[in-house]
Protein backbone atom coordinates (compact mmCIF):
# COMPACT_ATOMS: atom_id res chain seq x y z
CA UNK A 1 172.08 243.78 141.45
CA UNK A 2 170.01 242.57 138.55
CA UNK A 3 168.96 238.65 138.71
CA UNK A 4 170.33 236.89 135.57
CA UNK A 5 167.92 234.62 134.49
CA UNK A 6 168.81 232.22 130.71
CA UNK A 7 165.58 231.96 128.48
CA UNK A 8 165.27 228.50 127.39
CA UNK A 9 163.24 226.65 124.46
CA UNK A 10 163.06 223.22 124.55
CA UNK A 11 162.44 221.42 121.00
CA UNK A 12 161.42 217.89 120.72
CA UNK A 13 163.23 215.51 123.67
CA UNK A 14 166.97 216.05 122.12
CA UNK A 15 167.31 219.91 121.82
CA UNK A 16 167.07 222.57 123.72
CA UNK A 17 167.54 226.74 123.22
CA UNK A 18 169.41 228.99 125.66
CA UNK A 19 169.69 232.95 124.89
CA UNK A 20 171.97 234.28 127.86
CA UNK A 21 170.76 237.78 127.12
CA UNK A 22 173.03 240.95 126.83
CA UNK A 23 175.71 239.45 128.94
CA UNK A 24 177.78 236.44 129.80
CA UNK A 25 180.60 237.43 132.45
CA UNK A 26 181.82 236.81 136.34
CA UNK A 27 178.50 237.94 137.54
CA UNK A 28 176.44 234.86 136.33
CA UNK A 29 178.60 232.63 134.65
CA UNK A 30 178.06 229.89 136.45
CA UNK A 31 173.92 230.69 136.83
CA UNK A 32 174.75 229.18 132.77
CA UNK A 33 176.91 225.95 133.59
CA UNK A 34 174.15 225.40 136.08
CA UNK A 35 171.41 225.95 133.54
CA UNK A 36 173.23 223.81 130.65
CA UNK A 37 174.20 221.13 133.37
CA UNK A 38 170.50 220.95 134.28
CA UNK A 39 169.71 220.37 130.74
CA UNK A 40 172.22 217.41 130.18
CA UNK A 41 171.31 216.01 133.06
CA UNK A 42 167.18 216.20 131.34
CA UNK A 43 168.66 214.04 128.43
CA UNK A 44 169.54 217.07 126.59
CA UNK A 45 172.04 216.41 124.32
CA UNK A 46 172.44 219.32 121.63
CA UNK A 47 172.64 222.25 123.44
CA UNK A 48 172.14 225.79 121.19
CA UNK A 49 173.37 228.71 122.62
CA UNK A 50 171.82 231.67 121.16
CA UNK A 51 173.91 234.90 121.36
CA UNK A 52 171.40 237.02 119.09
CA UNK A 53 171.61 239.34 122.48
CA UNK A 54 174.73 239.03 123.49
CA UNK A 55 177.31 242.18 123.74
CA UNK A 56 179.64 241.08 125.96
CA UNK A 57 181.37 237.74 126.60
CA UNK A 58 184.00 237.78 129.29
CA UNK A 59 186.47 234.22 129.55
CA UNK A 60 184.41 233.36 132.29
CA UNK A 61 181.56 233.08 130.17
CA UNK A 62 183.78 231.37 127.35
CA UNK A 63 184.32 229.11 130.51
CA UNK A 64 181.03 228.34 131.25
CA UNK A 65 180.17 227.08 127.58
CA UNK A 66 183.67 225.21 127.16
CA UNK A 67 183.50 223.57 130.63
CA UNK A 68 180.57 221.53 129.73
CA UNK A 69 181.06 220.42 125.71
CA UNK A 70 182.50 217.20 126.08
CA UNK A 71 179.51 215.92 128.33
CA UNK A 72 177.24 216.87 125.58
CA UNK A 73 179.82 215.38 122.65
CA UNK A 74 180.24 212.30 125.12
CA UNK A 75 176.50 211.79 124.71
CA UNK A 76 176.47 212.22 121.30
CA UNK A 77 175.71 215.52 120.57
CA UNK A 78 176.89 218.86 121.37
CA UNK A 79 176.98 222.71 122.12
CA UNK A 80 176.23 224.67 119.11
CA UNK A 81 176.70 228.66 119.26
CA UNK A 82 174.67 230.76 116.83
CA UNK A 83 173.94 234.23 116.11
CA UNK A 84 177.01 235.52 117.16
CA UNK A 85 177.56 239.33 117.04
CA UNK A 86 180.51 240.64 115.72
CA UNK A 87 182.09 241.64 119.34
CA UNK A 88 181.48 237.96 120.87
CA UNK A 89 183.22 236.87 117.62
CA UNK A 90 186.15 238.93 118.09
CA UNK A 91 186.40 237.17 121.64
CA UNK A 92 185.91 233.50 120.12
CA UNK A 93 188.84 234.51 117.01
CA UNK A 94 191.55 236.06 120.03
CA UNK A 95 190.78 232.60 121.99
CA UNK A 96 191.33 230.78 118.92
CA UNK A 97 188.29 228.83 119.48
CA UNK A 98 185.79 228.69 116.12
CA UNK A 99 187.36 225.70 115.03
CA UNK A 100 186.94 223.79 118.41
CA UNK A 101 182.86 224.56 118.57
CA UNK A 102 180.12 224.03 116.33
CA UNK A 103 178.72 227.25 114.97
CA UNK A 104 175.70 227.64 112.94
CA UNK A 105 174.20 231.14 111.96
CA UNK A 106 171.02 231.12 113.73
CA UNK A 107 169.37 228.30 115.84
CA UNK A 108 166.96 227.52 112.97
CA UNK A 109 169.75 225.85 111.08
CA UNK A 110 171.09 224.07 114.23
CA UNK A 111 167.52 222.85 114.76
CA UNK A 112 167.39 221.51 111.09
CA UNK A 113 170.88 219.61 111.29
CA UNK A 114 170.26 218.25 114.86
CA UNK A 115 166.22 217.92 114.85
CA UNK A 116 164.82 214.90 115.61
């Protein structure tokens, strides 16, 4: 078994990057509520998930990022999603979930409408 590990870029004190890599299922799930819980806990409160990578999101993934929104919008900010491939798309239409999260296509235009 293959340790999951989330890159992460913070950006000024508000923002911070995560890019969960190819996958975002059962298997490390909640290695990403822990890493985004971290973060809000930090004083991070705009949270960009980067999913330039990712080919495969499984509900439990979707459950990850949903399960910890309303701390960050609670705060004042929030979770924005960006670069989202065409497959993880599909996933977010079925769910019925674009309109309920902040998308952005790529984290340079999150960083511009969040940045400090």
């Amino acid at each position: 078994m293959t340790e999951w590990t989330v890159n992460q870029q913070t950006i000024g004190e508000k923002i911070v990057v995560f890019n969960p890599g190819k996958t975002l299922d059962n298997s490390n799930a909640h290695q990403m509520v822990e890493a985004i819980t971290e973060a809000q806990n930090r004083g991070y409160v705009f949270i960009i998930v980067d999913m330039s990578d990712l080919e495969f999101l499984a509900s439990a993934g979707v459950g990850s990022i949903l399960g910890t929104v309303e701390i960050s919008r609670e705060a004042g900010g929030d979770i924005i999603l960006c670069s989202i491939q065409d497959t993880v798309q599909h996933v977010l239409n079925v769910l019925d979930l674009t309109d309920y999260f902040t998308i952005t296509k790529d984290p340079a235009e999150a960083i511009a409408k969040y940045g400090e």
